[in-house]
Protein backbone atom coordinates (compact mmCIF):
# COMPACT_ATOMS: atom_id res chain seq x y z
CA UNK A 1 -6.52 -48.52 -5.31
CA UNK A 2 -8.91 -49.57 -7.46
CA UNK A 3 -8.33 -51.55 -10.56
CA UNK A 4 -9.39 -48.51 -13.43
CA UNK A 5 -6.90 -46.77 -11.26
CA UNK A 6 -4.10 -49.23 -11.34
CA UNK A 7 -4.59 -49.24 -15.50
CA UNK A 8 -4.71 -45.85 -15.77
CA UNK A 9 -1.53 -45.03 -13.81
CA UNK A 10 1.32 -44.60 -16.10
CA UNK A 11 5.12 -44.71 -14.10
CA UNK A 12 7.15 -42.32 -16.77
CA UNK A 13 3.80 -39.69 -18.20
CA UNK A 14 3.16 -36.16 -16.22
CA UNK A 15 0.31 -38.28 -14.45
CA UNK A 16 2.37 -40.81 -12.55
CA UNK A 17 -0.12 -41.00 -9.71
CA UNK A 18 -4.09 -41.86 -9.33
CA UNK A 19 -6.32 -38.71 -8.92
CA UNK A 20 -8.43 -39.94 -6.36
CA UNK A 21 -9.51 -36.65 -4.64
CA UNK A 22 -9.88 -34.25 -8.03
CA UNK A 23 -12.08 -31.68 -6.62
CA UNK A 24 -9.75 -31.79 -3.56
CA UNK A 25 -6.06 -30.05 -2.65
CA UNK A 26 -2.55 -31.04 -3.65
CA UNK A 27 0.58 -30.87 -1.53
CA UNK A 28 3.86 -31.46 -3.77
CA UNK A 29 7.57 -31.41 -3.06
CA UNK A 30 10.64 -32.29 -3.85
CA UNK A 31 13.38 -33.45 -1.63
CA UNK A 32 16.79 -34.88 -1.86
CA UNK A 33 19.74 -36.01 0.44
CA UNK A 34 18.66 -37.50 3.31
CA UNK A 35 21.19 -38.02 6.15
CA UNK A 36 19.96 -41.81 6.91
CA UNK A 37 21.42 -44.23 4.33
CA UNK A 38 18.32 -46.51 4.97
CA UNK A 39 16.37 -44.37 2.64
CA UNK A 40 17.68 -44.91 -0.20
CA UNK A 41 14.43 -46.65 -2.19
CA UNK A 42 10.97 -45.91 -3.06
CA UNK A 43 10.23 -48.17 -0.71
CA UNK A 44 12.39 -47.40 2.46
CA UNK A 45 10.96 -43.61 2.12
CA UNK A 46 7.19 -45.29 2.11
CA UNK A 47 7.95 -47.27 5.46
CA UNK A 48 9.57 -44.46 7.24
CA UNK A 49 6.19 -42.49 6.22
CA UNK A 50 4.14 -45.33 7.12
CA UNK A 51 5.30 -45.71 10.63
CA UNK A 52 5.21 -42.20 11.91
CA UNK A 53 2.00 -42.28 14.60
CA UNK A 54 2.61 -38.35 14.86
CA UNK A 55 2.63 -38.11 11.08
CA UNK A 56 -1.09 -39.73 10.32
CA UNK A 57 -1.98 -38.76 14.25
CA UNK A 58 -2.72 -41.81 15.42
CA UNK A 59 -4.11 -43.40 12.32
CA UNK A 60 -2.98 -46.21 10.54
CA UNK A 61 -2.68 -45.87 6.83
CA UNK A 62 -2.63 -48.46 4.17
CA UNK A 63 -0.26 -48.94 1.46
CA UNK A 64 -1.20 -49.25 -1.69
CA UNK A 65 1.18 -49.89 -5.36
CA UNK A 66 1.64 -51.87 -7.92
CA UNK A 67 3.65 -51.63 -11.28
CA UNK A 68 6.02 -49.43 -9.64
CA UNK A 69 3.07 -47.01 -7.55
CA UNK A 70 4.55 -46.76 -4.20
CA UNK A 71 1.42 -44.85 -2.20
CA UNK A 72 0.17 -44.46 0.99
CA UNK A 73 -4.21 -43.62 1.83
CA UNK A 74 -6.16 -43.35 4.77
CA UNK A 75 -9.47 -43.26 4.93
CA UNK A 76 -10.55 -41.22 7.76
CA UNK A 77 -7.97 -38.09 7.41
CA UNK A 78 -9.39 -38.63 3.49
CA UNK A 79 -5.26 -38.46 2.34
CA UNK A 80 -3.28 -40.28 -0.22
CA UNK A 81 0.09 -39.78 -0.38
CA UNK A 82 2.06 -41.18 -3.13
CA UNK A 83 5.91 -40.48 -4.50
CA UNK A 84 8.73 -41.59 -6.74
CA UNK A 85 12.26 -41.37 -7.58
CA UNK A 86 13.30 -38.55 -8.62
CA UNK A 87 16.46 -38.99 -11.83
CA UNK A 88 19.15 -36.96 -11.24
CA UNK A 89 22.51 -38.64 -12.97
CA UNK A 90 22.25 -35.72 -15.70
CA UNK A 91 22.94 -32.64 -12.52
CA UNK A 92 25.61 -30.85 -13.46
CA UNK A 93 27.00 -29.60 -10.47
CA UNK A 94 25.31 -31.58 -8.12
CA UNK A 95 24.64 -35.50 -7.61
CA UNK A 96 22.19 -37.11 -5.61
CA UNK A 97 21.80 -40.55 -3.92
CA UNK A 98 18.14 -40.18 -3.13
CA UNK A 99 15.68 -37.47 -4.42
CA UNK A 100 12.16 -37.94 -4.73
CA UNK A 101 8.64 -36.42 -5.41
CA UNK A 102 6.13 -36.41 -2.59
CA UNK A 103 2.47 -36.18 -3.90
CA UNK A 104 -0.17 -35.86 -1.23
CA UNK A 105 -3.98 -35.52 -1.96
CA UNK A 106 -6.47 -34.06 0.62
CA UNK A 107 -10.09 -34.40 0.59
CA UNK A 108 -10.75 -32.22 3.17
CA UNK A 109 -8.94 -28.90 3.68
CA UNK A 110 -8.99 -28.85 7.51
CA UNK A 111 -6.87 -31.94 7.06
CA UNK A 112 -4.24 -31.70 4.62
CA UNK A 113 -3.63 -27.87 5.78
CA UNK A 114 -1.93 -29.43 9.01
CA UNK A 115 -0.58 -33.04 7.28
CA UNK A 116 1.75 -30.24 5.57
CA UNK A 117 3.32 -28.97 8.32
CA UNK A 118 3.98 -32.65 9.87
CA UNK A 119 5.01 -34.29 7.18
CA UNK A 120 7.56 -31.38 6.50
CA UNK A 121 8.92 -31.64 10.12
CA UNK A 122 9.01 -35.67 9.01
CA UNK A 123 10.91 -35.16 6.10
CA UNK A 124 13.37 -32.68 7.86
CA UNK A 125 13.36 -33.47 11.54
CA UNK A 126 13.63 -37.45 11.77
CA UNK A 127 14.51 -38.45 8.09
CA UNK A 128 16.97 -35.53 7.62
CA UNK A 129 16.53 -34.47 4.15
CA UNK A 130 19.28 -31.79 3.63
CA UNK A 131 16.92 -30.14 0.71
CA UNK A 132 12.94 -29.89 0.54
CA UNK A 133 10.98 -27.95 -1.83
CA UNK A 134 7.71 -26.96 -2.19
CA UNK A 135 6.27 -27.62 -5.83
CA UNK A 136 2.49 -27.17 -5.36
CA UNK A 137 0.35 -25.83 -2.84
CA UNK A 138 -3.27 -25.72 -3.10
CA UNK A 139 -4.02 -25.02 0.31
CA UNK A 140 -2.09 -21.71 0.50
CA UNK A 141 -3.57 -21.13 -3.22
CA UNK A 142 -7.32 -21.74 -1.32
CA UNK A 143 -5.92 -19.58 1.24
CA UNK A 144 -4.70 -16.38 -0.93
CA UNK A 145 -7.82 -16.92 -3.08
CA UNK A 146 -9.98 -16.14 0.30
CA UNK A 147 -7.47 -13.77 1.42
CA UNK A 148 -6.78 -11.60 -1.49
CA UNK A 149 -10.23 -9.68 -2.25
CA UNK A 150 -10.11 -8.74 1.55
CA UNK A 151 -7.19 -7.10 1.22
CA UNK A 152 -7.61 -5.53 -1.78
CA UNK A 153 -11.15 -4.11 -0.44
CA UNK A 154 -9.54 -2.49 2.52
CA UNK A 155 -6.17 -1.16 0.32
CA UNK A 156 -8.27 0.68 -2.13
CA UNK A 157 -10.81 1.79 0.92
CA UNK A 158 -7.53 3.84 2.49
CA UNK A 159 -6.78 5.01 -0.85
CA UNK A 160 -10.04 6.32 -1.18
CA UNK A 161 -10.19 7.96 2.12
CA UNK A 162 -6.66 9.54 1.72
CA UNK A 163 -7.63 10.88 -1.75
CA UNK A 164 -10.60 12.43 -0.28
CA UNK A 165 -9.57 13.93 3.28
CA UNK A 166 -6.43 15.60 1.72
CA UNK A 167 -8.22 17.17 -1.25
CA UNK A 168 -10.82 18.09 0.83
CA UNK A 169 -8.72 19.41 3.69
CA UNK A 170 -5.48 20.29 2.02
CA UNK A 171 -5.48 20.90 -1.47
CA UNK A 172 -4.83 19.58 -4.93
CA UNK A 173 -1.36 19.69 -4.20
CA UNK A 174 -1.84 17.48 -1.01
CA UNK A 175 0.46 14.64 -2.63
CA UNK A 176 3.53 17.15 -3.39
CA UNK A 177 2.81 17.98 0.64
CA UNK A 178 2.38 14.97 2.60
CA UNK A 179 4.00 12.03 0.35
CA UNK A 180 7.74 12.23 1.52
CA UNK A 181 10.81 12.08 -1.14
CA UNK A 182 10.55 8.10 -1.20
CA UNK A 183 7.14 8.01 -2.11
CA UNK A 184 7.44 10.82 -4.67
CA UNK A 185 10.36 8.79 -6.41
CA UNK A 186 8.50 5.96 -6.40
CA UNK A 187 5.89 7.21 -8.40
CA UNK A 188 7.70 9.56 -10.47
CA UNK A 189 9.39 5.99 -11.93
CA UNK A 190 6.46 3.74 -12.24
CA UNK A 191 5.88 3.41 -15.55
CA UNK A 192 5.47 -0.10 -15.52
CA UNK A 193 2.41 0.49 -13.60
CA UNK A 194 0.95 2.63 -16.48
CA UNK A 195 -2.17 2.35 -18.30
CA UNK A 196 -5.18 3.75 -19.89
CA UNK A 197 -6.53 5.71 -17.28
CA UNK A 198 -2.65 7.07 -16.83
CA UNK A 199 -3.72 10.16 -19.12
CA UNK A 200 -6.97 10.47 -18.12
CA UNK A 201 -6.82 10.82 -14.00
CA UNK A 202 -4.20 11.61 -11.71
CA UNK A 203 -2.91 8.73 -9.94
CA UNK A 204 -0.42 9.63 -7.54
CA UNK A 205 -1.77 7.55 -4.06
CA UNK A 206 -2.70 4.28 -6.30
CA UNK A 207 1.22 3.60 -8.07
CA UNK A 208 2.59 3.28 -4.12
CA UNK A 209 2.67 -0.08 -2.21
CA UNK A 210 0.45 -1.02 0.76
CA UNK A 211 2.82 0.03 3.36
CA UNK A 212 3.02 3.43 1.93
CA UNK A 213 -0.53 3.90 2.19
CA UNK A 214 -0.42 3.07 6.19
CA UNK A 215 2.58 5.86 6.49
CA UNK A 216 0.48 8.49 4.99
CA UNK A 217 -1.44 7.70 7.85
CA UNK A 218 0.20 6.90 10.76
CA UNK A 219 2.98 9.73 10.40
CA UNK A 220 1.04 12.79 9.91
CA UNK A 221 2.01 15.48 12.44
CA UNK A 222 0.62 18.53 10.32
CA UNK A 223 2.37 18.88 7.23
CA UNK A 224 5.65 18.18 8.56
CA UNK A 225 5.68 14.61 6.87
CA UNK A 226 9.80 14.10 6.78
CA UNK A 227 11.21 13.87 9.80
CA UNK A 228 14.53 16.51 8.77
CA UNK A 229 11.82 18.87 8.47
CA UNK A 230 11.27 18.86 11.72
CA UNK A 231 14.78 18.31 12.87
CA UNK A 232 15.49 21.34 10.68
CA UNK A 233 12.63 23.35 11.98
CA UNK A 234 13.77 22.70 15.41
CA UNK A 235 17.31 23.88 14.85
CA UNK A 236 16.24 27.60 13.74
CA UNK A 237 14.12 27.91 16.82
CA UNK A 238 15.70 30.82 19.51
CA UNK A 239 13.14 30.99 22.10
CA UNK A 240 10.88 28.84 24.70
CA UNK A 241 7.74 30.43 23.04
CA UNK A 242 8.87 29.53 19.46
CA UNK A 243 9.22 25.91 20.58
CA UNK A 244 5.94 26.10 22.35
CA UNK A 245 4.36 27.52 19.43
CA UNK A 246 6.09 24.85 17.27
CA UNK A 247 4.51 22.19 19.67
CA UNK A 248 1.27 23.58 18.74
CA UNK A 249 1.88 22.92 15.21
CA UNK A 250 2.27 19.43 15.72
CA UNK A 251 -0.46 18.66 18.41
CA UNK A 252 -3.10 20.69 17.12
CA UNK A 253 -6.31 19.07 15.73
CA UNK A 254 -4.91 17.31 13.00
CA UNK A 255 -2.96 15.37 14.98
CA UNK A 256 -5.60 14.65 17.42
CA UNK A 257 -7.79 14.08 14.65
CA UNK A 258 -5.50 11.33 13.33
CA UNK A 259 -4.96 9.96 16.76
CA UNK A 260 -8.40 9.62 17.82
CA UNK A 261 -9.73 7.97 14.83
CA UNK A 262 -6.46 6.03 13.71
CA UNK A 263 -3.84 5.75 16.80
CA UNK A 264 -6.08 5.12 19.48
CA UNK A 265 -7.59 2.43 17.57
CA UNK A 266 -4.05 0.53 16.89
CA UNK A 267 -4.52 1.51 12.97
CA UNK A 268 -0.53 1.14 12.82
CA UNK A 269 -0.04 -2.16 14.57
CA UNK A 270 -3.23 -3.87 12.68
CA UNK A 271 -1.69 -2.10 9.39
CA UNK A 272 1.70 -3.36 9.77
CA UNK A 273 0.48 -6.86 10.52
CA UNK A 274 -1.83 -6.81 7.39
CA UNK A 275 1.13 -5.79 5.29
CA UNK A 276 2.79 -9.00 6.33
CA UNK A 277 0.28 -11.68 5.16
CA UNK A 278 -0.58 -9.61 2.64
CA UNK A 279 3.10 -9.97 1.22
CA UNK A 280 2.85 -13.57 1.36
CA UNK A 281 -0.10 -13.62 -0.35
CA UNK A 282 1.11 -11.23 -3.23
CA UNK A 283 4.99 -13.29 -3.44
CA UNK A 284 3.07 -16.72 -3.43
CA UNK A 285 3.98 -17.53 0.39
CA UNK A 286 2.80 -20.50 2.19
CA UNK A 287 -0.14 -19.82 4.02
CA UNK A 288 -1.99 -21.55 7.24
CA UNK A 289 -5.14 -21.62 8.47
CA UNK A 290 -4.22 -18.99 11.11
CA UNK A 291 -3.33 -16.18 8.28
CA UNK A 292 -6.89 -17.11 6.71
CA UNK A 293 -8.88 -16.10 10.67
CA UNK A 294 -6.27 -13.25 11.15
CA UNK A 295 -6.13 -11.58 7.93
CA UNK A 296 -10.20 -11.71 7.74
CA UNK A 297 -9.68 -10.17 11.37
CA UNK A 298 -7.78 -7.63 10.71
CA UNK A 299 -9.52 -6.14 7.35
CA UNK A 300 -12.41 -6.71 9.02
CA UNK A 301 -11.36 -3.89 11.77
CA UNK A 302 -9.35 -1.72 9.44
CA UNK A 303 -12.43 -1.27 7.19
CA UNK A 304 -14.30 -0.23 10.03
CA UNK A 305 -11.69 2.19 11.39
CA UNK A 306 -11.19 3.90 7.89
CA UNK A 307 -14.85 4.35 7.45
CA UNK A 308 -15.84 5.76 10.51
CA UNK A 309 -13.01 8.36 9.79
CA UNK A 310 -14.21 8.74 6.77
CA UNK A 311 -17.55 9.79 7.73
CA UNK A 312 -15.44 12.65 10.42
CA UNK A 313 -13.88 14.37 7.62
CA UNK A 314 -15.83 17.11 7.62
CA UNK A 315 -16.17 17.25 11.22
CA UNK A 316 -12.48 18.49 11.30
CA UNK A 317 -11.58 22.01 11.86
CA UNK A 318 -7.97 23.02 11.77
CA UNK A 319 -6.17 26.02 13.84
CA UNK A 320 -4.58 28.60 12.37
CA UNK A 321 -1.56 27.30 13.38
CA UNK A 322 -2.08 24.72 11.26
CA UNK A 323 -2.96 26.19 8.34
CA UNK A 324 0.13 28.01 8.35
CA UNK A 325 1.98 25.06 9.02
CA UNK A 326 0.61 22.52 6.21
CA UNK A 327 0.82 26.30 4.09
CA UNK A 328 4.26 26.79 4.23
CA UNK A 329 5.38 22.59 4.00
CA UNK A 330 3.07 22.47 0.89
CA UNK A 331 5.25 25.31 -0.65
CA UNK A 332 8.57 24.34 0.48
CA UNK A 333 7.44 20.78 -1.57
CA UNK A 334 6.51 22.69 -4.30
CA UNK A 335 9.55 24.58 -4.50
CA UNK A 336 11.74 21.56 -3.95
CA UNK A 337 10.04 19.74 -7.03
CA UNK A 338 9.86 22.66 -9.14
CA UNK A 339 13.63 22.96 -8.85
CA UNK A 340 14.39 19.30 -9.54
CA UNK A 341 12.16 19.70 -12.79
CA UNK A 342 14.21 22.68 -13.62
CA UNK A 343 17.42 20.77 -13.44
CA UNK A 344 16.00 17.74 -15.70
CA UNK A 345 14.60 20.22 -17.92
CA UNK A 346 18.34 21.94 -18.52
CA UNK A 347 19.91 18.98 -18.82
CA UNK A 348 17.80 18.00 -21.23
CA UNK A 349 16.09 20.91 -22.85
CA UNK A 350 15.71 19.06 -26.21
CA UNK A 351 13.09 17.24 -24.71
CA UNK A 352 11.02 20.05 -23.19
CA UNK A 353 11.84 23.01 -26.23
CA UNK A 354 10.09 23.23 -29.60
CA UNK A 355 9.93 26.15 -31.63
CA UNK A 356 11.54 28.38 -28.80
CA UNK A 357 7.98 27.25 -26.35
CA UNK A 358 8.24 26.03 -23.03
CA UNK A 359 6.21 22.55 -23.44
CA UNK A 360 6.15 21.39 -20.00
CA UNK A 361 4.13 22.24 -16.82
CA UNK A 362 5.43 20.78 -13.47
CA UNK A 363 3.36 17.84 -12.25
CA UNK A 364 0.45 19.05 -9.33
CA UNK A 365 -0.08 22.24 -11.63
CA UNK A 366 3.07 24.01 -9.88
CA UNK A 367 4.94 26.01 -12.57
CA UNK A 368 8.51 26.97 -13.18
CA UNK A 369 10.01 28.55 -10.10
CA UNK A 370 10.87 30.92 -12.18
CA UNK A 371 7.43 31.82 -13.44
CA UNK A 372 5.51 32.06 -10.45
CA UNK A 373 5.47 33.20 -6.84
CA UNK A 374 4.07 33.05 -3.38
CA UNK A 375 1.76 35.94 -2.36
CA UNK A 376 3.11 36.94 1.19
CA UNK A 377 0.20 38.41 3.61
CA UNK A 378 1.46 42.10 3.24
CA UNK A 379 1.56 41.66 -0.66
CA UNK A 380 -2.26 39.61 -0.46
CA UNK A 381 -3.21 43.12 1.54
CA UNK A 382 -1.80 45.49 -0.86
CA UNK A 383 -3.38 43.42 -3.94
CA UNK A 384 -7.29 43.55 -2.20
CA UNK A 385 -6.94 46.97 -1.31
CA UNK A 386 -5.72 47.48 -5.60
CA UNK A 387 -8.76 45.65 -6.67
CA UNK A 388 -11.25 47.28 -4.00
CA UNK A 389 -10.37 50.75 -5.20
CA UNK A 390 -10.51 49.60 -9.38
CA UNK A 391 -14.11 49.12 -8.25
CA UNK A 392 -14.30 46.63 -11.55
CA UNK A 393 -17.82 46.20 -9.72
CA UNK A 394 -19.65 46.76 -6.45
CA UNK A 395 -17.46 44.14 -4.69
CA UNK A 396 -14.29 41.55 -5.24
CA UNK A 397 -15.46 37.70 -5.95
CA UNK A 398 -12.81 35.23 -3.96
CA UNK A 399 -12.34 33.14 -7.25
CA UNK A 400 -11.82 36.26 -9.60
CA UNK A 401 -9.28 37.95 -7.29
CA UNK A 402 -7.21 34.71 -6.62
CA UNK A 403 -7.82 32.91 -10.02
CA UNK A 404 -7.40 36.11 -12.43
CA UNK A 405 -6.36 39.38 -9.86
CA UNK A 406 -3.67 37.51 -8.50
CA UNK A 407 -2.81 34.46 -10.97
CA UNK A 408 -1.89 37.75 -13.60
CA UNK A 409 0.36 39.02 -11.32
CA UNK A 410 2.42 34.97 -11.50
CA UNK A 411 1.29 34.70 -7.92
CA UNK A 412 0.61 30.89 -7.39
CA UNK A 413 -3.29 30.21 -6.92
CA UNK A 414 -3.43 27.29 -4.52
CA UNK A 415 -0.87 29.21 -2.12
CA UNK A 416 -3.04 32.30 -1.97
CA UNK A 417 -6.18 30.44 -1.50
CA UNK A 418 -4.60 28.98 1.59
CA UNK A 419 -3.23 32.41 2.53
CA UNK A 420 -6.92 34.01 1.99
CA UNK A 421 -8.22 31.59 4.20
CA UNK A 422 -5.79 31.96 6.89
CA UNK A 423 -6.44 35.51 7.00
CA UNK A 424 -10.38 34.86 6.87
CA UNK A 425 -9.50 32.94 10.00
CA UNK A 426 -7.24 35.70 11.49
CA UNK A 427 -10.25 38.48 10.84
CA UNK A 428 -8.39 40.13 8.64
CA UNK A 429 -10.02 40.08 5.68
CA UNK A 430 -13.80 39.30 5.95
CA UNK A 431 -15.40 37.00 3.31
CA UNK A 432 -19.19 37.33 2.83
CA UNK A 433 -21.87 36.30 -0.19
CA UNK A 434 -23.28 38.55 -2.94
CA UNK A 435 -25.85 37.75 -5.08
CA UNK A 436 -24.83 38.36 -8.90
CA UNK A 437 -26.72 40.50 -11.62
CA UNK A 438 -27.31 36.54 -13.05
CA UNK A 439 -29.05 35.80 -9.59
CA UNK A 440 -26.56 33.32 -8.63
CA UNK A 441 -24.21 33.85 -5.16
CA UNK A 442 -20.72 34.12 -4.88
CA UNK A 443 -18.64 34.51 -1.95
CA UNK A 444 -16.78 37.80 -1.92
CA UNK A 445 -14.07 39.19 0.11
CA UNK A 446 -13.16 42.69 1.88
CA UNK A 447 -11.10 43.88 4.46
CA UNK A 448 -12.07 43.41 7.96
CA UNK A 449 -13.46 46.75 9.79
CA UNK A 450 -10.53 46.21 12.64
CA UNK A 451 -7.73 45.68 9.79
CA UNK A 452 -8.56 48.83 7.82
């Protein structure tokens, strides 16, 4: 140590030790009650560093002090290490013998990112310190700091795509459908997590946590997201064609859809492993080197997977089968929320009432049970045939009969969209386009030559 360095070093301040390496990485810890009773002094702890071949692999390091600096440096490996005594006579519970802080430098990051793992299995393995902490960490700092944008690139990439595949394949009301009860609790109670754009957008997939997002994936069986729906679906069925028509509804092309582009491409395993270093990274974990290659790895592949299904969205086609199916879970959620909004509501209705005026709408635009109902294919029938024969004009426009025909009538709009299009599919009712008196085109909708 130089002789600048040896002035400047002050025994009792916050900088006890030289900075040497100050664009470099620092290793700290703390650690107390060591089994040997030859380490008992500054300078018994410095030998037992000093002579461990496996410690400074294979190098030979040279002390360096003076007025109380008790320090360690080698040249080669680019490492000082230096420590001191740590005071503990005014524990209150506890007393201590020996306790010290360890203060190691690293130049070079390739370096000092495996010197921490040996000199812990030192400290713990051959000089038996019953207690080790880790105060700083730089290299697992570096490591997150690499680490973190990666992660959060591919996180908010699956958000994206979820957002955008179940609106554009499901609905609005695709969260109410697909999220299961945990998930909807979860966000239903994140306030914390509010902010300015809370008012403005709907937020629903971005207040749950990374492994939620991977579920919404890799548990999709076509709209039968909660496993006692399916239990329960199972139990009502009477007949070997009901269960092989129930086996449709799970293996149809959504579920091949999510198998080719997510399954068959280990999506779930990759995910899963992700979620792991990505939880050390968030809870300030130690990280190695091996978390830094595998984590850029595995976003790496995960972007790639999620994009390519991205760009398949529209390439999807679903059965009728399935329709029905995702139909009938997204208004069993619907129902199930609109009830438990009910309850709150009477249990509370000074918070919902004024001046005798329901205030509150049911989040996902569902309404009141009370208020509203599901059009049921003989009712959707009866309804077209109404507003064919009120001949309002030459022909019925899809948005006016669901949105204005239907919505007056309390009958919910998103379920008979889905219903019109299931019996589009079903050639029951046959949609076509008109062109307007405005000159713009519509799509309008009549009954099907066969079904009248």
């Amino acid at each position: 140590m130089g002789k600048k360095a040896k002035e400047d070093f002050n025994r009792d301040g916050e900088d006890w030790y030289p900075h040497n390496y100050k664009d470099g990485f620092i290793f700290e810890l703390l650690c107390m009650e060591p089994s040997e009773n030859d380490i008992q002094t500054e300078s018994a702890l410095l030998k037992a560093l000093a002579f461990s071949n496996r410690l400074w692999n294979g190098k030979d390091p040279k002390e360096v002090g003076g007025k109380g600096l008790f320090g360690l440096t080698d040249q080669q490996l680019q490492i000082n290490l230096f420590l001191k005594s740590l005071d503990t006579s005014k524990m209150l519970t506890d007393y201590s013998e020996a306790a010290y802080i360890i203060h190691i430098e690293g130049k070079q990051y390739d370096e000092i990112e495996s010197f921490r793992v040996r000199v812990l299995r030192h400290l713990r393995h051959n000089l038996k310190f019953n207690h080790i902490r880790i105060l700083t960490d730089d290299v697992s700092t570096y490591i997150a700091n690499q680490l973190y944008p990666e992660i959060n690139k591919v996180e908010n990439l699956l958000r994206r795509y979820l957002s955008k595949f179940f609106i554009q394949r499901v609905g609005l009301n695709w969260w109410e459908t697909t999220a299961t009860k945990t998930m909807l609790e979860k966000v239903k109670y994140r306030d914390e997590r509010k902010d300015d754009f809370s008012d403005l957008v709907n937020e629903d997939v971005s207040l749950v946590d990374f492994d939620d997002l991977g579920e919404l994936i890799y548990k999709q069986t076509s709209g039968f997201n909660q496993p006692e729906k399916i239990i329960s679906k199972l139990l009502t069925l009477q007949s070997l064609d009901e269960l092989r028509h129930f086996q449709g509804e799970l293996q149809g092309n959504y579920t091949k859809y999510f198998k080719e582009f997510f399954q068959n491409k280990h999506f779930e395993p990759r995910w899963r492993e992700l979620f792991k270093i990505r939880n050390k990274v968030a809870h300030h974990g130690s990280l190695f080197s091996h978390d830094l290659e595998r984590g850029i790895q595995l976003t790496e592949a995960l972007t790639e997977i999620i994009m390519e299904a991205e760009a398949k969205i529209d390439q999807i086609v679903f059965s009728i089968e399935e329709k029905e199916a995702i139909r009938k879970a997204s208004i069993e959620a619907a129902t199930e929320l609109a009830e438990t909004e009910l309850e709150v509501i009477e249990a509370h209705p000074e918070n919902y009432f004024r001046g005798g005026l329901r205030g509150l709408k049911v989040v996902g635009k569902i309404t009141l049970a009370e208020k509203e109902r599901y059009i049921t294919e003989a009712e959707m029938l009866d309804e077209l045939e109404e507003a064919l024969s009120a001949k309002y004009n030459h022909y019925v426009g899809l948005k006016w009969f669901v949105t204005t025909h239907l919505s007056a009538k309390n009958f919910v709009i998103s379920a008979s969209y889905s219903l019109a299009n299931i019996l589009i599919d079903k050639k029951v009712i046959e949609m076509y386009e008109v062109k307007t008196t405005d000159g713009y085109f519509i799509k309008a909708i009549r009954l099907a030559p066969e079904a009248e």
